[in-house]
Protein backbone atom coordinates (compact mmCIF):
# COMPACT_ATOMS: atom_id res chain seq x y z
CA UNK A 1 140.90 96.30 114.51
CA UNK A 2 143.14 93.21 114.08
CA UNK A 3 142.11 89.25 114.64
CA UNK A 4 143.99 89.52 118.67
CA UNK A 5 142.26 92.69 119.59
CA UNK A 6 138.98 92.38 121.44
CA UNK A 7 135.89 93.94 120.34
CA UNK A 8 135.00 96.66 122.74
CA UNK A 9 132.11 95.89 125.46
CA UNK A 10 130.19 98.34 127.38
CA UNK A 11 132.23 96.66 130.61
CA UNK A 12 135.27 98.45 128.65
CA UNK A 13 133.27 102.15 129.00
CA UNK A 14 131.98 101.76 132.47
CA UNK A 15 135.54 101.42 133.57
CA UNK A 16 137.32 104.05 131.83
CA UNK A 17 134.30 106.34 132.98
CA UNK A 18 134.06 104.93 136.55
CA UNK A 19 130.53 103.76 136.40
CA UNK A 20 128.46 100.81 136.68
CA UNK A 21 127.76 98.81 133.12
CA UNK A 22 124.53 99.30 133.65
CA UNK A 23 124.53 103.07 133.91
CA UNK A 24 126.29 102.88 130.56
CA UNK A 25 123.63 100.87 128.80
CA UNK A 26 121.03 103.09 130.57
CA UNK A 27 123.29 106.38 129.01
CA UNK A 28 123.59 105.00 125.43
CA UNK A 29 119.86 104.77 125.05
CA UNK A 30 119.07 107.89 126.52
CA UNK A 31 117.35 106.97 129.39
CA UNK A 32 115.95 109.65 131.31
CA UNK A 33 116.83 108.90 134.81
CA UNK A 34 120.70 109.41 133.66
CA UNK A 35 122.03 112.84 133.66
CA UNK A 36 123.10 114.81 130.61
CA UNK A 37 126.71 115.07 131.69
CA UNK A 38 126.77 111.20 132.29
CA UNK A 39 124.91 110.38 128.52
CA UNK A 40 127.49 112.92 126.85
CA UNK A 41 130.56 111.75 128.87
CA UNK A 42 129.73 108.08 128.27
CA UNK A 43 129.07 108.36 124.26
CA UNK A 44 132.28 110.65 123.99
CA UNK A 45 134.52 107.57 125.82
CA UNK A 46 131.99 105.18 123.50
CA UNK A 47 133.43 106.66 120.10
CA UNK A 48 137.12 106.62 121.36
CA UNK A 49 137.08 103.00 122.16
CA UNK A 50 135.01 102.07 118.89
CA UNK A 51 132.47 100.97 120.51
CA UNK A 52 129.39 99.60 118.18
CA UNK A 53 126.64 97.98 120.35
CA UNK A 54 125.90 94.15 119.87
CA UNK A 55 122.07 94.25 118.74
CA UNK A 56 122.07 90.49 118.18
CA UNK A 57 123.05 89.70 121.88
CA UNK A 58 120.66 92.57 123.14
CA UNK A 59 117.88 91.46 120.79
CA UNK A 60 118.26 88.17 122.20
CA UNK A 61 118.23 89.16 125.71
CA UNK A 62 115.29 90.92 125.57
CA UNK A 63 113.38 88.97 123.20
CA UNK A 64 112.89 91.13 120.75
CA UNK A 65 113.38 90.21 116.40
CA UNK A 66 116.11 92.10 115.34
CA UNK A 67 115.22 90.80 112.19
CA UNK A 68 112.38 90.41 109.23
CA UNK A 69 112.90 88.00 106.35
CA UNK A 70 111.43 88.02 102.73
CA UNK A 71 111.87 85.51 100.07
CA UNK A 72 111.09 85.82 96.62
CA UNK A 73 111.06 83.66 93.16
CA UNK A 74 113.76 85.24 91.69
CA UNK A 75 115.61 89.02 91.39
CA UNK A 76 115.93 90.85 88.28
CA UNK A 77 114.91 93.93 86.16
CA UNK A 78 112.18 91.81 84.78
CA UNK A 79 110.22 91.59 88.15
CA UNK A 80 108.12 93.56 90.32
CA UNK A 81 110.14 92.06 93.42
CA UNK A 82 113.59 94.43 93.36
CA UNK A 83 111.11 97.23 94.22
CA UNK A 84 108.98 95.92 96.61
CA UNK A 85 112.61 94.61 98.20
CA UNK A 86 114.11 98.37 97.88
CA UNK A 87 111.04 99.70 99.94
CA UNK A 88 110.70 96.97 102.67
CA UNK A 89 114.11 97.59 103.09
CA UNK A 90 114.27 101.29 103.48
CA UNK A 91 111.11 100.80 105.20
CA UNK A 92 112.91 98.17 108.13
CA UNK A 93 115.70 100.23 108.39
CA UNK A 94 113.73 103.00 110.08
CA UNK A 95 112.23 100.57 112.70
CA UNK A 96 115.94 99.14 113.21
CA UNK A 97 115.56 96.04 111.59
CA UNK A 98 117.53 94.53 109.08
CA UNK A 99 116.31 92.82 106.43
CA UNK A 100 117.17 89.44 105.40
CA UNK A 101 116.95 88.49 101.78
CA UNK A 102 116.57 84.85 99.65
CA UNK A 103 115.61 84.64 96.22
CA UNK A 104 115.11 80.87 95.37
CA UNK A 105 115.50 80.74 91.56
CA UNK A 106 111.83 79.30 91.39
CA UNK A 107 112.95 76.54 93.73
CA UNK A 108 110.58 75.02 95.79
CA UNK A 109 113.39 73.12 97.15
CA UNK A 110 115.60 76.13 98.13
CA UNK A 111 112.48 78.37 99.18
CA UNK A 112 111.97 75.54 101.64
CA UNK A 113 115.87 75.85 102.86
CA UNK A 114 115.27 79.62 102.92
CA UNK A 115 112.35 79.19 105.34
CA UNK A 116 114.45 77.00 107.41
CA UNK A 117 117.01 79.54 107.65
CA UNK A 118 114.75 82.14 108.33
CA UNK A 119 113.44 80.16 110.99
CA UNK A 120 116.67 79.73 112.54
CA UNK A 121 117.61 83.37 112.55
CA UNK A 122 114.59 84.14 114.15
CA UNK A 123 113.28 86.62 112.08
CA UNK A 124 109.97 88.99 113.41
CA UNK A 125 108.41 88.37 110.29
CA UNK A 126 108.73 86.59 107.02
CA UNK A 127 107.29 87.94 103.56
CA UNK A 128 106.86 85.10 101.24
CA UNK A 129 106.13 85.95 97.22
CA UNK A 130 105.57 81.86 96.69
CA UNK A 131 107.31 80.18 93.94
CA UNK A 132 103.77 78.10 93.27
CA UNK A 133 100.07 78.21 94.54
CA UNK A 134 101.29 75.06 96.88
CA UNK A 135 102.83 76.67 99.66
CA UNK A 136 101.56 73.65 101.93
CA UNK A 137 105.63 72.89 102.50
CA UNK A 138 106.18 76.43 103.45
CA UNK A 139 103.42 76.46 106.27
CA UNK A 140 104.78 72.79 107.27
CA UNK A 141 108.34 74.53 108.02
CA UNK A 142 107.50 77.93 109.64
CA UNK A 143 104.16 77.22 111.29
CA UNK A 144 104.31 78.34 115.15
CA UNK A 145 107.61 79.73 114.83
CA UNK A 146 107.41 82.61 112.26
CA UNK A 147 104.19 84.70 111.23
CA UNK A 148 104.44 84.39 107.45
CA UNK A 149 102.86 87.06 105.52
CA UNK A 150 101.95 86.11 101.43
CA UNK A 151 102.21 88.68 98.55
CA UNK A 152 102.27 88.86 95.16
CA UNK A 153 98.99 86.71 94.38
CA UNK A 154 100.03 83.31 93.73
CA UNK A 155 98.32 82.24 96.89
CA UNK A 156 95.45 83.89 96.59
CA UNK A 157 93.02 84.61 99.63
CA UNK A 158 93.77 80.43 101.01
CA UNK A 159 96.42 81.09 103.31
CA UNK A 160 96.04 83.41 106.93
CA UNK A 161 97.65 86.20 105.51
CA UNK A 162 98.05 87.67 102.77
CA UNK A 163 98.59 91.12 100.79
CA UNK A 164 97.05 90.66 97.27
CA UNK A 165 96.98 93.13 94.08
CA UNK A 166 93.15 93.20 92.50
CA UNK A 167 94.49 90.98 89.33
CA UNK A 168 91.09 90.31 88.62
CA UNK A 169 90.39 93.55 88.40
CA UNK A 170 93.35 94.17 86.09
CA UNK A 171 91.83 91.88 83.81
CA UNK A 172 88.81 94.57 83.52
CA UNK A 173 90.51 97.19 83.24
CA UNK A 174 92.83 96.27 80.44
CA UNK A 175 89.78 95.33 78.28
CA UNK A 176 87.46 98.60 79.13
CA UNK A 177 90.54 100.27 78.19
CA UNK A 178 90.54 98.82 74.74
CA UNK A 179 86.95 98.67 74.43
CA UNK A 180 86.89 102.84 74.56
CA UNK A 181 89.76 102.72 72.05
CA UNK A 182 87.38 101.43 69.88
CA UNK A 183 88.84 97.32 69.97
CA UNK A 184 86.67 94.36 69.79
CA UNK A 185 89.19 91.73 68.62
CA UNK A 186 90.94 91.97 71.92
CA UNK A 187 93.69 89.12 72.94
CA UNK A 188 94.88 88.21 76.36
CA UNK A 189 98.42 86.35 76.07
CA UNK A 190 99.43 84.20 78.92
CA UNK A 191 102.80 82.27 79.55
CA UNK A 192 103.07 79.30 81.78
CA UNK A 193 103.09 78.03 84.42
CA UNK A 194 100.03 78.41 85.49
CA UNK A 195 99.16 80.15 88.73
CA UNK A 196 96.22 81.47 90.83
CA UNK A 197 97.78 85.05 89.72
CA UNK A 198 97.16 84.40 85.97
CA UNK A 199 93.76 82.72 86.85
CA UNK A 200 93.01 85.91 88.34
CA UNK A 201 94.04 88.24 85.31
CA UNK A 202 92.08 85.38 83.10
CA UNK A 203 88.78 85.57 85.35
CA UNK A 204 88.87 89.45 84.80
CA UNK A 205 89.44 89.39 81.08
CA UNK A 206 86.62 86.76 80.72
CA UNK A 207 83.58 88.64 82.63
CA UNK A 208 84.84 91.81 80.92
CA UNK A 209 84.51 89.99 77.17
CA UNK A 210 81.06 88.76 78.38
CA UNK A 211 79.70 91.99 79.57
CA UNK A 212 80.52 93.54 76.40
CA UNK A 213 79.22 90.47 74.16
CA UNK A 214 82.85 89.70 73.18
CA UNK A 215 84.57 86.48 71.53
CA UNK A 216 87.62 85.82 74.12
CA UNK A 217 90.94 85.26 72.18
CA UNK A 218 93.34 83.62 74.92
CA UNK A 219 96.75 82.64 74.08
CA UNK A 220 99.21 80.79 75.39
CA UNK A 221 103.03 80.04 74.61
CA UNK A 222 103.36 76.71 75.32
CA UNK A 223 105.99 75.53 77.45
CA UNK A 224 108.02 78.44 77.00
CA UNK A 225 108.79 80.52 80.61
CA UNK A 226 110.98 82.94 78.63
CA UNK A 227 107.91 85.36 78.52
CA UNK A 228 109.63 87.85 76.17
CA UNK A 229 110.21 85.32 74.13
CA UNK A 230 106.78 84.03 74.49
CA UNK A 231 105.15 87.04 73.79
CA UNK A 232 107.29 87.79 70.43
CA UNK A 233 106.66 84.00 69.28
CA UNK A 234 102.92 84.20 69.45
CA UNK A 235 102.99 87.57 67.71
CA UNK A 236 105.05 85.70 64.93
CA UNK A 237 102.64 82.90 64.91
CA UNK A 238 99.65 84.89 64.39
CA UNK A 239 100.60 87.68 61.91
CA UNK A 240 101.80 84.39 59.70
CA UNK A 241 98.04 83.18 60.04
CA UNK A 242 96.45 86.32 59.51
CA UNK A 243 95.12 86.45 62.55
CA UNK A 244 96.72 89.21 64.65
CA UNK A 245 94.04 90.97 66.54
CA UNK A 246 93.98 94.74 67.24
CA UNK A 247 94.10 94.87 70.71
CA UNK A 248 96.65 92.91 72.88
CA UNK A 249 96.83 92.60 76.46
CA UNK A 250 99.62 90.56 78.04
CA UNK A 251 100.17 88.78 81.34
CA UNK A 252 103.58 91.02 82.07
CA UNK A 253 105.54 93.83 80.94
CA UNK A 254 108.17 91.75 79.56
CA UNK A 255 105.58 89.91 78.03
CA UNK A 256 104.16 92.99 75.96
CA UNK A 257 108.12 93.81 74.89
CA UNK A 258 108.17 90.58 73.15
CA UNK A 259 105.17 91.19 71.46
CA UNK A 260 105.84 94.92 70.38
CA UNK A 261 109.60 93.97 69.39
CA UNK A 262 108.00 91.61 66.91
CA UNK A 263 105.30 94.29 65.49
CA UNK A 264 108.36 96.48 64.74
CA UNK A 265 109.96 94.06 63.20
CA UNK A 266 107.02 93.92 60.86
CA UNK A 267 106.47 96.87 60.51
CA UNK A 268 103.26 97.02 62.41
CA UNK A 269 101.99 100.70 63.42
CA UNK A 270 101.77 100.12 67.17
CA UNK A 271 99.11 102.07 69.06
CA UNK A 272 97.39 102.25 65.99
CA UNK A 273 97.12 99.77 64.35
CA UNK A 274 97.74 97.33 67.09
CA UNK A 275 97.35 98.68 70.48
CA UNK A 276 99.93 96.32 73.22
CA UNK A 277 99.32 96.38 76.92
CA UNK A 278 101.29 94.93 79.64
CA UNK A 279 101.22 94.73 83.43
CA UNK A 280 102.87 95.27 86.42
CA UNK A 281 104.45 98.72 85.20
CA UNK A 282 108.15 97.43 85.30
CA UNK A 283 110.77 100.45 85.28
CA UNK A 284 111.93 99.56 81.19
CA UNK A 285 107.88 99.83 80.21
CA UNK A 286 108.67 103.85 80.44
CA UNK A 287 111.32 103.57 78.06
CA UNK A 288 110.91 105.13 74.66
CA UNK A 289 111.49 101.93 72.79
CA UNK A 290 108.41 100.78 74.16
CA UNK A 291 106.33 103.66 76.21
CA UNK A 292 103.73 100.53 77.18
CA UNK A 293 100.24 101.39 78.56
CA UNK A 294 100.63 98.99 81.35
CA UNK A 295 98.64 97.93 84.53
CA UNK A 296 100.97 99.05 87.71
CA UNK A 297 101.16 97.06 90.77
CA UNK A 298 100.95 98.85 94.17
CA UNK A 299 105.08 97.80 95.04
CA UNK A 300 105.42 100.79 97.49
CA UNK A 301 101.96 100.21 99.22
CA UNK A 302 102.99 96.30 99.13
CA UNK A 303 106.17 97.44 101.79
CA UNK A 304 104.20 99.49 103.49
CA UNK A 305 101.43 97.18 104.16
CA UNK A 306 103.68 93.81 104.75
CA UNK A 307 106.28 96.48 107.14
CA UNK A 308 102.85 97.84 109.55
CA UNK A 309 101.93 93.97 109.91
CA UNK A 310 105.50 93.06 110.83
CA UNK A 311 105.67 96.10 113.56
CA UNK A 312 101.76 94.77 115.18
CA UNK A 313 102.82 90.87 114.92
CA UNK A 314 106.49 91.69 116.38
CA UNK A 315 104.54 93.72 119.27
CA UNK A 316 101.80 90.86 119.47
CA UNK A 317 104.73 88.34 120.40
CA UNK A 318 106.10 90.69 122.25
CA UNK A 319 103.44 91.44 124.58
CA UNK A 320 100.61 88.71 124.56
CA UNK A 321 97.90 91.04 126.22
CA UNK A 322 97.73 92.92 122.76
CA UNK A 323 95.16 91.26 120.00
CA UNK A 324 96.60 89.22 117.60
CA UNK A 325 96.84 91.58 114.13
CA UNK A 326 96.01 89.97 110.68
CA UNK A 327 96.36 90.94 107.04
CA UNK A 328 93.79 89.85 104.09
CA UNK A 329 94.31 92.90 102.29
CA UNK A 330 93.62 93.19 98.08
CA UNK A 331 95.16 96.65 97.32
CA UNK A 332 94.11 97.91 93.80
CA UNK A 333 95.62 98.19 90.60
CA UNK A 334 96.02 101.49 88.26
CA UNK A 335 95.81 102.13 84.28
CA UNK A 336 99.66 103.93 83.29
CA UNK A 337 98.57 105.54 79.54
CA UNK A 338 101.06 105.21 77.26
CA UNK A 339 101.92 105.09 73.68
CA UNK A 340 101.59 101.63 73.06
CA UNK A 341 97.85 101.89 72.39
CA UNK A 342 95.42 104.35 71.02
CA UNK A 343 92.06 104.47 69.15
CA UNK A 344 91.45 101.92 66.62
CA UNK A 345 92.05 103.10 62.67
């Protein structure tokens, strides 16, 4: 199609088939009061023109999102977010919705332009993974004009909605774990900044030390958000005082390849010696070089659960009469064995 030649309407069909334009809407969505001879005649003429319907205009006519937004930190192998993203997506697509992407580079300043934008498109829904715990700017953009929808824990359980993994449950699991390996010097190593997510995974760790009569060892890398790097300078730090401890559990995946990249450098036995666990089961924590017992986040279940709220607050605005849907949902966390740790020698 060139720049001069007009995009073809349903007006163009209803002529060459010599029908009203509203029989022709009626026949391309298979309405049942149009005969089978007028549905098949009309979507024969509708591929010969190159006809694509406008879903923006009908959208907006009948006052229905054609839309749902997300916005997250940052993209990148290193995060959880690319496959939450993939499934949301895939997951949209089947209710005919497209999905509309920012990632903010840990902007405050952009996630607020994002929300503005999102707001302006008129997305159903917006999914939010916050770049902070303050998402007070966030609720001061989109409040009464897009249902917002928090994941990935920074937020905790203080906003309306939100889907949350069981971090502080992570934090008990990764030292029971251990503990059955046969650890009792066990480390948790945290990288800034700080967050209601990591407070979580701390909280855990702590009442699991306690309950077992424990000595906490909780380190952190300073100002360092390179959290590979992190991990593999605290390793350095405390094999060169002699005080490496046996078992290791680390705020992220990336994290834990930090720390085991510097045990090999060392020459460190990992999984005996010193056992290394991660979280948030990242695709590269499968990998040979590193086969990392790791805590996995629920990504797919994260979609699913953010993509039903979407479809019942969509309807909701839709139709009125319906109740108004909410989420506070905490979705668990699982144990992924693998060679990075093993019983104590």
């Amino acid at each position: 199609m060139t720049k001069k030649e007009k995009r073809p309407t349903i007006k163009d069909i209803a002529k060459i088939a010599g029908v009203s334009h509203v029989t022709v809407s009626q026949a391309l969505r298979d309405f049942s009061c149009i005969s089978e001879s007028t549905k098949t005649k009309v979507k024969q003429i509708a591929r010969e023109i190159g006809y694509t319907p406008n879903l923006a205009a009908r959208n907006l006519a009948l006052q229905t999102p054609a839309s749902i937004g997300m916005i997250v930190p940052t993209l990148g192998s290193e995060t959880a977010y690319n496959e939450v993203i993939n499934s949301l997506s895939e997951l949209a697509a089947h209710e005919k919705l497209c999905l509309l992407l920012g990632s903010c580079n840990r902007s405050t300043e952009l996630e607020a332009l994002y929300c503005k934008m999102m707001c302006e498109n008129r997305v159903g829904a917006l999914v939010i993974a916050s770049c902070t715990s303050d998402v007070s700017h966030i609720k001061e953009i989109c409040d009464g004009l897009v249902p917002i929808i928090f994941i990935g824990g920074k937020t905790g359980t203080s906003v309306e909605n939100y889907i949350l993994p069981d971090f502080y449950n992570s934090g008990k699991i990764a030292v029971e774990h251990l503990y059955h390996l046969g650890h009792r010097k066990i480390a948790l190593f945290l990288y800034f900044p700080d967050n209601k997510t990591l407070q979580l995974k701390k909280n855990g760790y702590l009442d699991a030390m306690e309950e077992r009569g424990l000595e906490p060892l909780i380190y952190w890398n300073g100002e360092n958000t390179d959290t590979f790097q992190a991990g593999f300078s605290l390793t350095e730090q405390l094999i060169s005082r002699n005080q490496l401890p046996t078992g290791i559990w680390c705020a992220s995946d990336l994290m834990a390849s930090g720390v085991i990249e510097a045990l090999k450098i060392h020459g460190i036995a990992i999984g005996k010696k010193v056992s290394v666990m991660g979280h948030d089961n990242l695709f590269f924590s499968a990998s040979p070089s590193n086969s990392l017992t790791t805590i996995a986040l629920p990504k797919d279940e994260i979609a699913l659960t953010a993509m039903d709220y979407a479809k019942k607050i969509i309807a909701y605005n839709t139709d009125s009469s319906m109740p108004k849907p909410d989420c506070k949902i905490t979705l668990k966390t699982n144990l992924i064995i693998r060679n990075s740790t093993g019983r104590l020698l």
